[in-house]
PDB file of N, CA and C in Angstrom:
ATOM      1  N   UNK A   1     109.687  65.029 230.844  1.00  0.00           N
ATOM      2  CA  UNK A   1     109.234  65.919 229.796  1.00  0.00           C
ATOM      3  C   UNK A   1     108.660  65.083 228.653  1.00  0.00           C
ATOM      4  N   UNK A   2     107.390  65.485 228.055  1.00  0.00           N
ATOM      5  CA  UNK A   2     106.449  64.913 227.102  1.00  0.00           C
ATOM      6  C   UNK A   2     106.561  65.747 225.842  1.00  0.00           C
ATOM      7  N   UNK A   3     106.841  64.811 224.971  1.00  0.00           N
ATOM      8  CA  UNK A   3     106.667  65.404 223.637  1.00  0.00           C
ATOM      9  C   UNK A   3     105.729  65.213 222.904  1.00  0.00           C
ATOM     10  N   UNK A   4     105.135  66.293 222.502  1.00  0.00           N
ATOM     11  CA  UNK A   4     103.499  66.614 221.955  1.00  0.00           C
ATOM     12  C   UNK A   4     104.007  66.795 220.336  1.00  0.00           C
ATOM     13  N   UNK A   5     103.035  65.496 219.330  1.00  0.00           N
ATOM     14  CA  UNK A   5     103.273  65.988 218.329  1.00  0.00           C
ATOM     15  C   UNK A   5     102.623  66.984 217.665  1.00  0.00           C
ATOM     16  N   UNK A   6     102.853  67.633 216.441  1.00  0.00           N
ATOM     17  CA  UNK A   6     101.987  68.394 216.082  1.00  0.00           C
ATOM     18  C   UNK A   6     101.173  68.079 215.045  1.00  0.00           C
ATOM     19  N   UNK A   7      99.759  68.352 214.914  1.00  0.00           N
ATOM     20  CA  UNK A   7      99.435  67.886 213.091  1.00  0.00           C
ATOM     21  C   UNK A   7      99.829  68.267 212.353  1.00  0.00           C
ATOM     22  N   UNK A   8      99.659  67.391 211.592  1.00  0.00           N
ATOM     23  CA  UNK A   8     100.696  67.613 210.335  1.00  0.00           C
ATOM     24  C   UNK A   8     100.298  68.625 208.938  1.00  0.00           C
ATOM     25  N   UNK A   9      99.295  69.376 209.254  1.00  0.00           N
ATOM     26  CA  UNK A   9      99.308  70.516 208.518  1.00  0.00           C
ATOM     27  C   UNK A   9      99.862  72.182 209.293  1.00  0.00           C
ATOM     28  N   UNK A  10      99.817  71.362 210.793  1.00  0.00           N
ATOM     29  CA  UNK A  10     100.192  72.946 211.276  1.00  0.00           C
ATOM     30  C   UNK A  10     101.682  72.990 211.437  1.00  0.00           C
ATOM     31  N   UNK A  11     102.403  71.740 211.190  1.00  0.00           N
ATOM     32  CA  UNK A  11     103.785  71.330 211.076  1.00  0.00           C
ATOM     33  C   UNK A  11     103.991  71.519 209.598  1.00  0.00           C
ATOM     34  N   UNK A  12     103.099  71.591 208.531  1.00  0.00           N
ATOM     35  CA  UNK A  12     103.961  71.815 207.165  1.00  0.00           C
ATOM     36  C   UNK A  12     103.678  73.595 207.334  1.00  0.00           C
ATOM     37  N   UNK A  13     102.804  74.289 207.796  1.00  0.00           N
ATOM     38  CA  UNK A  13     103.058  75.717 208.188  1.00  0.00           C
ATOM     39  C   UNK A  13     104.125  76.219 208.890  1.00  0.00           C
ATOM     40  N   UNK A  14     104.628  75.390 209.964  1.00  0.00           N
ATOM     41  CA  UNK A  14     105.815  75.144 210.541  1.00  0.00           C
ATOM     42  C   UNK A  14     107.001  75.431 210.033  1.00  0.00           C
ATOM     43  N   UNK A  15     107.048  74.595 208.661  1.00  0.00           N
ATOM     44  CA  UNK A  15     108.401  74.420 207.589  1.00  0.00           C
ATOM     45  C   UNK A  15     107.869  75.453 206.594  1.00  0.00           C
ATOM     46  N   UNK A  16     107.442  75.862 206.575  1.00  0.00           N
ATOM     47  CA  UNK A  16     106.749  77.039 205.402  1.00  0.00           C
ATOM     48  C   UNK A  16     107.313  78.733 206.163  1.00  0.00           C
ATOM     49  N   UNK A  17     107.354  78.706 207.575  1.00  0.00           N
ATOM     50  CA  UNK A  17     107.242  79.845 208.433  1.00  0.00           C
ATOM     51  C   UNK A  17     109.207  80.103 208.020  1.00  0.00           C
ATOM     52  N   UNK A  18     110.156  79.276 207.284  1.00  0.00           N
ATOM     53  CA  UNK A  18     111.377  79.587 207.631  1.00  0.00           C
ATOM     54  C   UNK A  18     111.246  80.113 205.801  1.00  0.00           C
ATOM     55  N   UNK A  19     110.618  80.131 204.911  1.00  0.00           N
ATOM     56  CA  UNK A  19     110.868  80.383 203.781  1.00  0.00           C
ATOM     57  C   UNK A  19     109.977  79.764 202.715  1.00  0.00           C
ATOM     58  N   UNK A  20     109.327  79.877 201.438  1.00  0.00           N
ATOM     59  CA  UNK A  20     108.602  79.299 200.511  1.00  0.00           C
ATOM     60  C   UNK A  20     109.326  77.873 199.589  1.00  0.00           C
ATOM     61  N   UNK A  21     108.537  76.898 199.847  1.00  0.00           N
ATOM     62  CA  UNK A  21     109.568  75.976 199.319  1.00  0.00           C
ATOM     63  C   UNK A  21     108.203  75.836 197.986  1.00  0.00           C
ATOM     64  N   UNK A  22     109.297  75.105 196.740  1.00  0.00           N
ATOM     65  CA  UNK A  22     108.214  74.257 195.510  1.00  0.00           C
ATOM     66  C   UNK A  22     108.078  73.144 196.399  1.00  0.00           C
ATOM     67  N   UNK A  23     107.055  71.913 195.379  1.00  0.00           N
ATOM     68  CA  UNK A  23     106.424  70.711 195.405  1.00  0.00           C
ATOM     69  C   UNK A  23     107.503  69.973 196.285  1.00  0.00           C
ATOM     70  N   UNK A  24     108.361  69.613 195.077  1.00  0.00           N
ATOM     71  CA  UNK A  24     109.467  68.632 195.098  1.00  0.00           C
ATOM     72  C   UNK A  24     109.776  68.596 196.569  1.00  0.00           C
ATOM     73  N   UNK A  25     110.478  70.184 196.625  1.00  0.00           N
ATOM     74  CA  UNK A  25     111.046  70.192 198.051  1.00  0.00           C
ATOM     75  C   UNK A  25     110.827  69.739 198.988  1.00  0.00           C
ATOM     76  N   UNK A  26     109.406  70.535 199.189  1.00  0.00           N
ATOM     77  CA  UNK A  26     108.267  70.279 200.561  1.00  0.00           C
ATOM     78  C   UNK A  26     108.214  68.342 200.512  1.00  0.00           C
ATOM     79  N   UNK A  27     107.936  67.884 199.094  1.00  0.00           N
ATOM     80  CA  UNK A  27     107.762  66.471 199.958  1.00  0.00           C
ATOM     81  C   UNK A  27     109.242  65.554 200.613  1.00  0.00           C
ATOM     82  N   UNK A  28     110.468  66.268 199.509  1.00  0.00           N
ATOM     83  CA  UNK A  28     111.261  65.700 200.531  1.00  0.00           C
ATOM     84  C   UNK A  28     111.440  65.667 201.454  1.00  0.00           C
ATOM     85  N   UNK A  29     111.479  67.331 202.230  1.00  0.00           N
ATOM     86  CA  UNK A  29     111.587  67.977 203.619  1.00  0.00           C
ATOM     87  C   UNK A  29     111.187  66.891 204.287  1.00  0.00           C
ATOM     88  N   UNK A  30     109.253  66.636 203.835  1.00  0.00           N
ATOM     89  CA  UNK A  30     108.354  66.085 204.754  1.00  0.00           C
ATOM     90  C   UNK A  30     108.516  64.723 205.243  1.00  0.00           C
ATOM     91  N   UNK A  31     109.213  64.034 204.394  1.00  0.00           N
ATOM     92  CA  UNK A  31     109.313  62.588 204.066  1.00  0.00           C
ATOM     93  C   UNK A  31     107.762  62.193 204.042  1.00  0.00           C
ATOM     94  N   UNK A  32     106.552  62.438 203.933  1.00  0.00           N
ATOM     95  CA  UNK A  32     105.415  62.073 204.068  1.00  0.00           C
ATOM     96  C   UNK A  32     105.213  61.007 202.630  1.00  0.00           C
ATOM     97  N   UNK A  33     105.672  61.028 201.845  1.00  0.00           N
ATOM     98  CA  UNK A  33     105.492  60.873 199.964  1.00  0.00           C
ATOM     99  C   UNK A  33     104.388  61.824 199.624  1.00  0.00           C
ATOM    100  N   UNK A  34     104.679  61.693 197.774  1.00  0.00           N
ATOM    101  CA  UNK A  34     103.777  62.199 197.349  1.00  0.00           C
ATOM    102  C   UNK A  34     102.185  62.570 197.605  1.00  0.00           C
ATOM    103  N   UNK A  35     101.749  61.371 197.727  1.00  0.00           N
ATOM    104  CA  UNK A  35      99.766  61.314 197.977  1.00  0.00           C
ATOM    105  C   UNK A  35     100.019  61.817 199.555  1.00  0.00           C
ATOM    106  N   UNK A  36     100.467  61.766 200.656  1.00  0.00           N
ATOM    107  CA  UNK A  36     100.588  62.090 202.352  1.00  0.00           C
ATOM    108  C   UNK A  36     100.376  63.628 201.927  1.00  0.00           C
ATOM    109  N   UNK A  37     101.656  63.771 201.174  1.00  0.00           N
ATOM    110  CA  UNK A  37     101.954  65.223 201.133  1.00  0.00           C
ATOM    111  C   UNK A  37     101.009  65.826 200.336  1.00  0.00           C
ATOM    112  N   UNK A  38     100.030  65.881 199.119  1.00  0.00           N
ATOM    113  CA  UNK A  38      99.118  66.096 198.778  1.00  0.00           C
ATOM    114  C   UNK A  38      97.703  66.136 199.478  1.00  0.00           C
ATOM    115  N   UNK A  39      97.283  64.871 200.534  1.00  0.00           N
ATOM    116  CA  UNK A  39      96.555  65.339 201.394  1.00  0.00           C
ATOM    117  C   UNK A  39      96.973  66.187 202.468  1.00  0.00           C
ATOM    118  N   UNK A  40      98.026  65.945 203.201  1.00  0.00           N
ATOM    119  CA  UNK A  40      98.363  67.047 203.719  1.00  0.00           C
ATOM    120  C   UNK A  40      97.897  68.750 203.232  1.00  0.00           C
ATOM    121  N   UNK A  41      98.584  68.823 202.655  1.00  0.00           N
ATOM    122  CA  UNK A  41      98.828  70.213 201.680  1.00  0.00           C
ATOM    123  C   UNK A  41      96.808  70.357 201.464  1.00  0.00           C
ATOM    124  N   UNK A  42      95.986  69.835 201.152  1.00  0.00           N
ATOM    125  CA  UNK A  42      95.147  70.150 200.778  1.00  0.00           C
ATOM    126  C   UNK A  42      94.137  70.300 202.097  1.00  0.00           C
ATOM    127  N   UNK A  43      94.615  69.724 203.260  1.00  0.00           N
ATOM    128  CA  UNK A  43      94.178  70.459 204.408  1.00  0.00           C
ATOM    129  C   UNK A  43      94.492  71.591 205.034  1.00  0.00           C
ATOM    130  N   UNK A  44      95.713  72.149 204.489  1.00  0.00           N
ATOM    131  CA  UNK A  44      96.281  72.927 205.345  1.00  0.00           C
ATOM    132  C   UNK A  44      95.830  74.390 204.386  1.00  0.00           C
ATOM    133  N   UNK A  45      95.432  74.139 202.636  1.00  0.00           N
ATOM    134  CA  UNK A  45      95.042  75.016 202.526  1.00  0.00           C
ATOM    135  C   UNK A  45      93.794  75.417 202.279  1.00  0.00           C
ATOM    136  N   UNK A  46      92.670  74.857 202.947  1.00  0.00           N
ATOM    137  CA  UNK A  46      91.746  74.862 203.063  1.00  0.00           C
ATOM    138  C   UNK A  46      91.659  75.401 204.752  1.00  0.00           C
ATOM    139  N   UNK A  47      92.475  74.978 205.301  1.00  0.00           N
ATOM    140  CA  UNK A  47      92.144  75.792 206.767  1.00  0.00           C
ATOM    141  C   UNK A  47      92.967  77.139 206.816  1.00  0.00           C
ATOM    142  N   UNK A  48      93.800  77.181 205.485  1.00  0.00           N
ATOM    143  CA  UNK A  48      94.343  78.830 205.299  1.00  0.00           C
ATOM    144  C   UNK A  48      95.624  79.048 206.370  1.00  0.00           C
ATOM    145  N   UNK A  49      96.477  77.917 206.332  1.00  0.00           N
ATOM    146  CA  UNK A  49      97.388  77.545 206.832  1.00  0.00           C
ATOM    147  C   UNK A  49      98.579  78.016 206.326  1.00  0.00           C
ATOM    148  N   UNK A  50      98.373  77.830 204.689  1.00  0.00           N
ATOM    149  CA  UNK A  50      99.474  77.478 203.877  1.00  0.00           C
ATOM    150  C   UNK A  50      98.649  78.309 202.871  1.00  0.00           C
ATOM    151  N   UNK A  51      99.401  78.883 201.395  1.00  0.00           N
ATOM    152  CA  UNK A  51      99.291  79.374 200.222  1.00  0.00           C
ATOM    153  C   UNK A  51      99.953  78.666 199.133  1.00  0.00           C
ATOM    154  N   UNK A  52      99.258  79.114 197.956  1.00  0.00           N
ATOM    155  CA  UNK A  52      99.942  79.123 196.803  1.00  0.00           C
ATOM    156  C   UNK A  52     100.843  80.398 196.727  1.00  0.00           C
ATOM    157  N   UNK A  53     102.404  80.664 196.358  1.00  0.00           N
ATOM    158  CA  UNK A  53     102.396  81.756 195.996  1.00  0.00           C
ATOM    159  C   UNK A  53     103.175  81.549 194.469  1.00  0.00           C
ATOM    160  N   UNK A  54     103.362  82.760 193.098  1.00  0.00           N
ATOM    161  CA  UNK A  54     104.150  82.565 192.136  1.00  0.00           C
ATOM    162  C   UNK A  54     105.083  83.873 192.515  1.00  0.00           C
ATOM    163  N   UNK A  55     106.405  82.923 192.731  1.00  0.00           N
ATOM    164  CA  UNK A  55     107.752  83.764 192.811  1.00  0.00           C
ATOM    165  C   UNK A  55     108.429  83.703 191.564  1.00  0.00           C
ATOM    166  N   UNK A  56     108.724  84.594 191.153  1.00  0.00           N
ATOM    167  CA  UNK A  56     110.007  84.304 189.966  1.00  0.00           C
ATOM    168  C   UNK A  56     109.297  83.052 189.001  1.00  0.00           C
ATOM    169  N   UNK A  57     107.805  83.452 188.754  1.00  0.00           N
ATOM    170  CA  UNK A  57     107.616  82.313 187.582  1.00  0.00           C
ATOM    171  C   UNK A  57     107.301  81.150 188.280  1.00  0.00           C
ATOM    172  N   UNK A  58     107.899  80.955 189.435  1.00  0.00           N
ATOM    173  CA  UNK A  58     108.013  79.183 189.939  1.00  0.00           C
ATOM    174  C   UNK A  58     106.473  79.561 191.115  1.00  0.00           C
ATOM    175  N   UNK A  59     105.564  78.053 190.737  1.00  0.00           N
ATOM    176  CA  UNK A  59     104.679  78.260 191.928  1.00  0.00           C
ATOM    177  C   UNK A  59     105.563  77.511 193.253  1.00  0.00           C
ATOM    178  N   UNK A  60     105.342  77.924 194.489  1.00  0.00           N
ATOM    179  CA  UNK A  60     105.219  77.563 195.801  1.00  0.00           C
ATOM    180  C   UNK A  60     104.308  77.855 196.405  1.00  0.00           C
ATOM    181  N   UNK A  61     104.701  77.000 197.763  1.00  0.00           N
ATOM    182  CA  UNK A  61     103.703  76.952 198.508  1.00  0.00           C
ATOM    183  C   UNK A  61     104.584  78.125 199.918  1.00  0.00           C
ATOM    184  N   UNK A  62     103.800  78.891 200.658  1.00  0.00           N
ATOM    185  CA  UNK A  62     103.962  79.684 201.454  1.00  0.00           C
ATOM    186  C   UNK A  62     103.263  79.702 202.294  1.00  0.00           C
ATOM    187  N   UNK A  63     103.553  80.209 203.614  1.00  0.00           N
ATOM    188  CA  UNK A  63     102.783  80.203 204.862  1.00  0.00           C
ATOM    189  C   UNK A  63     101.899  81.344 205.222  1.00  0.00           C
ATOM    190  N   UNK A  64     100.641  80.805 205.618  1.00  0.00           N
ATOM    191  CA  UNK A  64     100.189  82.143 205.990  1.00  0.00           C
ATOM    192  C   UNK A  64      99.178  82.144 204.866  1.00  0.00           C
ATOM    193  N   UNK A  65      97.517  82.925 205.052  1.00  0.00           N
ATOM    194  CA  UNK A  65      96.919  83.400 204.028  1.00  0.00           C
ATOM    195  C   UNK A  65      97.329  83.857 202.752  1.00  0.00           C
ATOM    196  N   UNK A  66      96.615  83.836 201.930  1.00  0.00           N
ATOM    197  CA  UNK A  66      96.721  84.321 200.741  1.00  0.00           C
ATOM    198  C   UNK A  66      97.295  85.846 200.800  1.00  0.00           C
ATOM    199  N   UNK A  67      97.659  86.680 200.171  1.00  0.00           N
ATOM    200  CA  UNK A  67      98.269  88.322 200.644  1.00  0.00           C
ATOM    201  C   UNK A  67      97.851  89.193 199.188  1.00  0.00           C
ATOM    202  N   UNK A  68      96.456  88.608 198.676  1.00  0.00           N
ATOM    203  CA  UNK A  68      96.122  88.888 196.960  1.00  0.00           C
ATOM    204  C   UNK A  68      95.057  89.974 198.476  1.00  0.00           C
ATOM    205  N   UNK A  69      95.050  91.044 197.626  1.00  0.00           N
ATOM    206  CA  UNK A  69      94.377  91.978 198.019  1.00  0.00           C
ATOM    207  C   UNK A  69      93.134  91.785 197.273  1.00  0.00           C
ATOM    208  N   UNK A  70      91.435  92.094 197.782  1.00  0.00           N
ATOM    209  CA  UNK A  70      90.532  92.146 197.046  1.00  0.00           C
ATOM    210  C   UNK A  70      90.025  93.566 197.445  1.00  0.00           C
ATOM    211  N   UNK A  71      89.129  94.304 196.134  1.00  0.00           N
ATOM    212  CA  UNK A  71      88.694  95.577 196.752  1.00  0.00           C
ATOM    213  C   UNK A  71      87.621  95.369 197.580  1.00  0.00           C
ATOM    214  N   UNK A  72      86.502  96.339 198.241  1.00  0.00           N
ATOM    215  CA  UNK A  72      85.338  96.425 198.812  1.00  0.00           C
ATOM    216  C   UNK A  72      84.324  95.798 198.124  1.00  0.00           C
ATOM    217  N   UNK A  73      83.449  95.025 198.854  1.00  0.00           N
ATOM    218  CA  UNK A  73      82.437  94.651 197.795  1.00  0.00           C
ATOM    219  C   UNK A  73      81.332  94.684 198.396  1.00  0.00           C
ATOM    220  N   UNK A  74      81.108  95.814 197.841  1.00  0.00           N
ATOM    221  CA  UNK A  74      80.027  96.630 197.832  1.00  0.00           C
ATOM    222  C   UNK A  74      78.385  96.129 197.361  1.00  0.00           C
ATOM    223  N   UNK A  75      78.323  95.181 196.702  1.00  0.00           N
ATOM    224  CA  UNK A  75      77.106  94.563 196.011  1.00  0.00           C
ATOM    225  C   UNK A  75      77.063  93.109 196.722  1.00  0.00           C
ATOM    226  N   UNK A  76      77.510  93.219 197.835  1.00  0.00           N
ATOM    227  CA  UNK A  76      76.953  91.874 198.728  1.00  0.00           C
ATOM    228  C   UNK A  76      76.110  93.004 199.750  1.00  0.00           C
TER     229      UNK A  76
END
């Protein structure tokens, strides 16, 4: 049996899928450090992997698209 790793933005979606963690957290979780975990993070939300969300005041990061509703737009 072969173990396949995963990339490492669809693995911080991975750790995102059990609950919303802050900054701090996520880079401990990751052990990646700071700058890893910053590029990381900035791929994953650019491929819409991962979110910003504000809970209780505190930003995190969350899995999954954005969930901000936009209306119809009608003037495109």
């Amino acid at each position: 049996m072969t173990t396949q790793l995963l990339p490492r933005p669809v693995a911080l979606a991975k750790l995102l899928e059990h609950g919303p963690m802050r900054h701090t957290e996520a880079v401990l979780c990751c052990g990646w450090g700071w700058e890893g975990f910053r590029h990381v993070a900035h791929q994953a939300l650019e491929a819409k992997l991962v979110t910003f969300a504000n809970i209780g005041g505190t930003r995190v990061y969350r899995a999954g698209p954005s969930k901000r509703r936009r209306g119809p737009q009608s003037w495109l």
